[in-house]
C-alpha atoms as a PDB file:
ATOM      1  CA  UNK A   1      40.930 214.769  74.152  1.00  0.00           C
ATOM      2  CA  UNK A   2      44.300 215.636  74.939  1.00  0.00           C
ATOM      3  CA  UNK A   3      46.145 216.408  71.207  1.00  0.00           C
ATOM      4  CA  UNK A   4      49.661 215.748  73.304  1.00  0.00           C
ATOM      5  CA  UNK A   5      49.008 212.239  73.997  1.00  0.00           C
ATOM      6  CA  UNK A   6      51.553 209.379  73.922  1.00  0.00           C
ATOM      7  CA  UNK A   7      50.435 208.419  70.437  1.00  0.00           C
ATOM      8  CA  UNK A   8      51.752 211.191  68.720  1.00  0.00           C
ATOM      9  CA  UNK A   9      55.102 211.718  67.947  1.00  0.00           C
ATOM     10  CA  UNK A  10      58.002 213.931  69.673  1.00  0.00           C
ATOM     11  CA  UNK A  11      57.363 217.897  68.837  1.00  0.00           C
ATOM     12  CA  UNK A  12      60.265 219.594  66.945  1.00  0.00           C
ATOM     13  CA  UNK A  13      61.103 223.544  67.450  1.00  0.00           C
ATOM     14  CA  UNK A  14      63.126 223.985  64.644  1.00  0.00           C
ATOM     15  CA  UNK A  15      65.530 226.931  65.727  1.00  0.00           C
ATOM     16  CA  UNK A  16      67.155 229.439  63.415  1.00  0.00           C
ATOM     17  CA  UNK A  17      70.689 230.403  63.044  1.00  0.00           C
ATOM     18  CA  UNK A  18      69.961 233.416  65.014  1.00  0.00           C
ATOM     19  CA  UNK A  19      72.174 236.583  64.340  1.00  0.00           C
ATOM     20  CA  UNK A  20      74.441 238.077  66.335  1.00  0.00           C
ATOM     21  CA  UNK A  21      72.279 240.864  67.431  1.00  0.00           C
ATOM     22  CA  UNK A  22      69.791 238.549  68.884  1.00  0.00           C
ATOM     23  CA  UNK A  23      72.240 235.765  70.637  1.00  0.00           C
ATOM     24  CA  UNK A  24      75.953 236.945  70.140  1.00  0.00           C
ATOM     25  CA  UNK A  25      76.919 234.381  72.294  1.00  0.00           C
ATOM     26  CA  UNK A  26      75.854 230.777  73.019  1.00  0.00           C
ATOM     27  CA  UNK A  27      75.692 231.909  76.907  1.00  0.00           C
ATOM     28  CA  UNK A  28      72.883 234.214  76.434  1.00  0.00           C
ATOM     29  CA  UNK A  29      71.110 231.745  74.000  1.00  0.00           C
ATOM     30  CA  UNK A  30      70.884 228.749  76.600  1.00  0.00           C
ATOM     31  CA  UNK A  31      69.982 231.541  79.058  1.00  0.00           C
ATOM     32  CA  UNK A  32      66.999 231.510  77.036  1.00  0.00           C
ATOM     33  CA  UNK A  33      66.084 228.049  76.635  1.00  0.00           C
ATOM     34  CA  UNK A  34      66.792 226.538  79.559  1.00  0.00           C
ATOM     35  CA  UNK A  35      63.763 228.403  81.366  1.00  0.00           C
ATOM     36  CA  UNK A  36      61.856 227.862  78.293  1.00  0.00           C
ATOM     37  CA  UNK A  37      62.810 223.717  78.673  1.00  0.00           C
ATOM     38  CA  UNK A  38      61.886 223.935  82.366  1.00  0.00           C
ATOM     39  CA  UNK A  39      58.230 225.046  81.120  1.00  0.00           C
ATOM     40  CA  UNK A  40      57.522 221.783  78.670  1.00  0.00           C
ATOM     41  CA  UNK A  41      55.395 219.443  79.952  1.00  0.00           C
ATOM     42  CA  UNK A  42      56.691 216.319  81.141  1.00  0.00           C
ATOM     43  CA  UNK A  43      54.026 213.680  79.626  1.00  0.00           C
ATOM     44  CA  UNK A  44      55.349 214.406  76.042  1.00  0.00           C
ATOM     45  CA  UNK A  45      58.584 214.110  73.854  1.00  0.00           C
ATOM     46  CA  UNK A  46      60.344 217.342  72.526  1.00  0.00           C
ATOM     47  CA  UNK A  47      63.135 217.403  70.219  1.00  0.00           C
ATOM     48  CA  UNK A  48      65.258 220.558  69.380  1.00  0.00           C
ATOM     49  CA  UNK A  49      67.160 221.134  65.651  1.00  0.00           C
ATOM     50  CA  UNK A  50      69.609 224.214  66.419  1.00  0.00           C
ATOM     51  CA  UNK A  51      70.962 225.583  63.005  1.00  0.00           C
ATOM     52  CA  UNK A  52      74.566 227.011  63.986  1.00  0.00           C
ATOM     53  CA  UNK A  53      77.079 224.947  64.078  1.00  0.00           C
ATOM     54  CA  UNK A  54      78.849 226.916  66.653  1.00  0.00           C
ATOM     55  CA  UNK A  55      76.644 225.713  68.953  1.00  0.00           C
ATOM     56  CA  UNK A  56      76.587 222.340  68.230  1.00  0.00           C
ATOM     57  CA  UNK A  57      78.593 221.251  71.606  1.00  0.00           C
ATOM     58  CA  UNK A  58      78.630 218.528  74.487  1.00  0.00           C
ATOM     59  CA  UNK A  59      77.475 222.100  76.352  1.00  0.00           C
ATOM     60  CA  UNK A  60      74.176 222.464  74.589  1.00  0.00           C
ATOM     61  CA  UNK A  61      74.165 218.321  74.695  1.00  0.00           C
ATOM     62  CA  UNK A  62      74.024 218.373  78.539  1.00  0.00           C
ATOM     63  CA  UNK A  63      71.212 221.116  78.727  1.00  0.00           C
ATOM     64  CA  UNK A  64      69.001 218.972  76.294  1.00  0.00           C
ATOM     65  CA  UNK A  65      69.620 215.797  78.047  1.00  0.00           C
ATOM     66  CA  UNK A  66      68.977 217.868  81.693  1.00  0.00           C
ATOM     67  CA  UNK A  67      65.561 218.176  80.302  1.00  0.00           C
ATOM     68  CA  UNK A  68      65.054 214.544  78.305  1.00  0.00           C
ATOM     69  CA  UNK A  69      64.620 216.786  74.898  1.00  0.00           C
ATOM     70  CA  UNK A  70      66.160 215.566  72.094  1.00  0.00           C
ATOM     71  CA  UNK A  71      69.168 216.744  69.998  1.00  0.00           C
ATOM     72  CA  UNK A  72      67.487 216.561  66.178  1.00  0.00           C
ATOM     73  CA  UNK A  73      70.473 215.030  64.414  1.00  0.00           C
ATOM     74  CA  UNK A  74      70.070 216.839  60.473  1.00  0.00           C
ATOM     75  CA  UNK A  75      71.511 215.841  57.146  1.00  0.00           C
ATOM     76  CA  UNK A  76      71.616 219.459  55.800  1.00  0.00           C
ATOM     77  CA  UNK A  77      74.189 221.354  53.505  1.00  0.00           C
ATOM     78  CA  UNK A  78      74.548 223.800  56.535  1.00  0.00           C
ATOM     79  CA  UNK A  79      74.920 221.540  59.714  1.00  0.00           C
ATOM     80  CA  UNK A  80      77.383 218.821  60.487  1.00  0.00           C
ATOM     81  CA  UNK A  81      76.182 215.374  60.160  1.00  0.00           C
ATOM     82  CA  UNK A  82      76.684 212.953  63.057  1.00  0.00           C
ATOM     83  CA  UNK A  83      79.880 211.479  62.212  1.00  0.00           C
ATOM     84  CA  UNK A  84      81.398 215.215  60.699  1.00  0.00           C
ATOM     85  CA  UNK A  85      81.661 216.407  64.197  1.00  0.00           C
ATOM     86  CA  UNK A  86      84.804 218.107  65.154  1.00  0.00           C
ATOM     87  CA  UNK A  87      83.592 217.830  68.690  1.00  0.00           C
ATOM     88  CA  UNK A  88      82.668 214.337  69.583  1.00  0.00           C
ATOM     89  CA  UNK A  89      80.233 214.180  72.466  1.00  0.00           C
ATOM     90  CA  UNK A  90      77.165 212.331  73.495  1.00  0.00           C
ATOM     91  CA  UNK A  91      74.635 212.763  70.831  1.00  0.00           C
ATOM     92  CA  UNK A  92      71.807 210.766  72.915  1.00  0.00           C
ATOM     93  CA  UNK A  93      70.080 213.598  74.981  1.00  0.00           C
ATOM     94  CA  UNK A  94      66.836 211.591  75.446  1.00  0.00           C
ATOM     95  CA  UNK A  95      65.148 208.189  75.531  1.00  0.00           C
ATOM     96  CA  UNK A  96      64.756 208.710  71.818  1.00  0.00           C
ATOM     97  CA  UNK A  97      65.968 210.153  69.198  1.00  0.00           C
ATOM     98  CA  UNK A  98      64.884 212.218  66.273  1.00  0.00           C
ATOM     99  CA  UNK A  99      66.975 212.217  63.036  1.00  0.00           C
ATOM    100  CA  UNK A 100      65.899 214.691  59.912  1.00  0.00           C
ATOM    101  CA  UNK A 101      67.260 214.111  56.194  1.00  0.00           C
ATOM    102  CA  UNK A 102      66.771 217.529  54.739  1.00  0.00           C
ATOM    103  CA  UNK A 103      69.509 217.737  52.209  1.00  0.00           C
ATOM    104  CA  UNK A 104      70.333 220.813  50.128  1.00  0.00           C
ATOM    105  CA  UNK A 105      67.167 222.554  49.292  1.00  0.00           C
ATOM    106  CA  UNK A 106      68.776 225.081  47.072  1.00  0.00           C
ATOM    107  CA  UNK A 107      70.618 223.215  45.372  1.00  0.00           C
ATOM    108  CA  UNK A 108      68.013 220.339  44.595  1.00  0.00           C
ATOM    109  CA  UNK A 109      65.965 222.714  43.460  1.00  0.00           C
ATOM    110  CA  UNK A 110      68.330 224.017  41.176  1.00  0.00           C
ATOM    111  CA  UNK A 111      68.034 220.566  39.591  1.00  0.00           C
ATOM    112  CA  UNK A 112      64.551 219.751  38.982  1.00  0.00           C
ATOM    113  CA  UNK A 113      60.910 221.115  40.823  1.00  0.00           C
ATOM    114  CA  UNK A 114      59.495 217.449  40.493  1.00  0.00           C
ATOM    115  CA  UNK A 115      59.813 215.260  43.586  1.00  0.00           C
ATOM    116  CA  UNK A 116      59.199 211.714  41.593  1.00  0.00           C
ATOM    117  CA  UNK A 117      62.738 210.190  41.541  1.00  0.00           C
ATOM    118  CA  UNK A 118      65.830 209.987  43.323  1.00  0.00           C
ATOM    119  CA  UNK A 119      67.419 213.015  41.057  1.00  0.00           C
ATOM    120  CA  UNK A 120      70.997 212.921  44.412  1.00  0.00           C
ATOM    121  CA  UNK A 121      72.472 209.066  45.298  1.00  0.00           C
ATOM    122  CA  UNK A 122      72.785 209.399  48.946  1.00  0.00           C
ATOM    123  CA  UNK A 123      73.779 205.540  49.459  1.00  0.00           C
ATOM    124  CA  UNK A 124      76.832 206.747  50.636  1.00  0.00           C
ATOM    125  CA  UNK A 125      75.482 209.062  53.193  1.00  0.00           C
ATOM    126  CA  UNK A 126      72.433 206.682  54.690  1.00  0.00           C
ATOM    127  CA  UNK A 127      75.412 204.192  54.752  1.00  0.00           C
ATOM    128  CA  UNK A 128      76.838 206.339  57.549  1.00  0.00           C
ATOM    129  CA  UNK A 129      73.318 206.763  59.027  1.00  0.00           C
ATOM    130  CA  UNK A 130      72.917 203.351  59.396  1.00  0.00           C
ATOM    131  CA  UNK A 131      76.499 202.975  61.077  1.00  0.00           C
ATOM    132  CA  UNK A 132      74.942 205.790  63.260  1.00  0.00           C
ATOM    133  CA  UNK A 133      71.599 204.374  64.005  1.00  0.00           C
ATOM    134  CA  UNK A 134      73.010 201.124  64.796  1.00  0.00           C
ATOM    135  CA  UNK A 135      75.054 202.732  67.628  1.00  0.00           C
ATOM    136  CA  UNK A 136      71.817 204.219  68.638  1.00  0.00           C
ATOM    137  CA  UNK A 137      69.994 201.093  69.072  1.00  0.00           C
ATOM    138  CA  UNK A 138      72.845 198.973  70.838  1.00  0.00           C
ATOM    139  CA  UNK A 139      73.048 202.239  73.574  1.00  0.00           C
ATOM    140  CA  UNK A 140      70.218 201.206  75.891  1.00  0.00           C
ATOM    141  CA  UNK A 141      69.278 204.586  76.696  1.00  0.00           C
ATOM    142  CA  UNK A 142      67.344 205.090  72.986  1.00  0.00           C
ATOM    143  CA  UNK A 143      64.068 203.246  73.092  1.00  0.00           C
ATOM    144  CA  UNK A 144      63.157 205.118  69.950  1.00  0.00           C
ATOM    145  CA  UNK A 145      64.375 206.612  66.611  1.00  0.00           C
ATOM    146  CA  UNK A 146      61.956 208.882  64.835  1.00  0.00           C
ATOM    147  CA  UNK A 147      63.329 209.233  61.044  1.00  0.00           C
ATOM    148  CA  UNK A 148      62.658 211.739  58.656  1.00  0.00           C
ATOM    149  CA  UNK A 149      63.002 212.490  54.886  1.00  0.00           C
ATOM    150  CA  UNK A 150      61.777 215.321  52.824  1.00  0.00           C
ATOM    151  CA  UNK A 151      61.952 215.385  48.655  1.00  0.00           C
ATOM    152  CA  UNK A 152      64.799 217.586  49.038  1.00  0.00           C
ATOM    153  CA  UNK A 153      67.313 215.469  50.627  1.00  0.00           C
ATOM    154  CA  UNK A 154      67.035 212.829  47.397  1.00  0.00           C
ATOM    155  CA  UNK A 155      64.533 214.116  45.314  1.00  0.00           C
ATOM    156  CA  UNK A 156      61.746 211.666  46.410  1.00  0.00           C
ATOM    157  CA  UNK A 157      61.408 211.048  50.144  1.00  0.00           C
ATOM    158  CA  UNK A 158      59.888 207.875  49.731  1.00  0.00           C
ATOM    159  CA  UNK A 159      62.738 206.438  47.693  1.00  0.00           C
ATOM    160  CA  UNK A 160      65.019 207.897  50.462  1.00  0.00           C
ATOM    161  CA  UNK A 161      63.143 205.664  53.336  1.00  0.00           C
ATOM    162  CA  UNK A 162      63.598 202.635  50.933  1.00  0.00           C
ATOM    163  CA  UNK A 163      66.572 202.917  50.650  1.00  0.00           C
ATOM    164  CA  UNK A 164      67.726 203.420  54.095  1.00  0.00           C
ATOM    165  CA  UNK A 165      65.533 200.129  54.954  1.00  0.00           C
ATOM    166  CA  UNK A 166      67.539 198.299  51.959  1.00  0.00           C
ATOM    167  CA  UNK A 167      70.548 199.140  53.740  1.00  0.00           C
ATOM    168  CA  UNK A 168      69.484 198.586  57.267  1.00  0.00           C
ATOM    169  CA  UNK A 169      68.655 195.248  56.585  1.00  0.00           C
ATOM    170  CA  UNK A 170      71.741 194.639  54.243  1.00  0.00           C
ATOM    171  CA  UNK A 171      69.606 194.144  50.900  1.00  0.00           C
ATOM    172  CA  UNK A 172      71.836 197.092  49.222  1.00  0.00           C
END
């Protein structure tokens, strides 16, 4: 049985910030991952969450989308969010897309170590990410949105999802 068939979801490399000793530039880090894109296999769906900023560009955009991998759109304390974006440019680099809600783990953790309530109100926030997925679903080229939420976005991932599905269908 083939573990990379087309029920399982998309594959994630999460990247690192990567320090200037290893990538100094952003030229020699897509001279890395292009090849390394070339070499996925085509019968499954990849996604890519990049964790400098700096590189967060219509540049990288158009090398993702070359290869049908998706740009992971995050809700961290260290990333821009969707609509934050100095830069606009196309965020759809696939036939899907793959959205994380991470949050601040420091700082949530700084607040409590039990993931049973909402302990952050992030109504505000998964307001915009509705605004956001909405565009997504009227551009015909997404046929999917894979959505994720950990405790340390809220406090309780759970209550997160609820309450992006309250607001989705207007019940917030």
């Amino acid at each position: 049985m083939d573990i990379l068939g087309p029920k399982l979801g998309p594959i994630i490399f999460q990247l690192p910030f990567f320090d200037r000793w290893k990538f100094p530039k952003q030229d020699g880090f897509l001279a890395v991952l292009t090849p390394f894109l070339k070499k996925l296999p085509a019968d499954h769906k990849f996604a890519i969450e990049i964790r400098n900023k700096k590189w967060l560009d219509a540049r990288f955009a158009d090398v993702l989308r070359e290869h049908n991998v998706a740009l992971a759109l995050t809700d961290t304390s260290f990333m821009p969010r969707p609509w934050e974006l100095k830069q606009k440019f196309d965020l759809v680099t696939a036939d899907f897309t793959y959205v994380r809600w991470l949050g601040d783990r420091k700082g949530i953790e700084e607040q409590t170590k039990t993931w049973d309530k909402t302990i952050v109100d992030r109504t505000s926030d998964l307001k915009n990410w509705v605004t956001v997925f909405k565009s997504l679903v009227s551009n015909t080229k997404v046929l999917k949105i894979f959505a994720f939420s950990n405790n340390h976005y809220a406090g309780h991932g759970p209550a997160t999802a609820k309450l992006f599905w309250d607001l989705w269908n207007n019940k917030q």
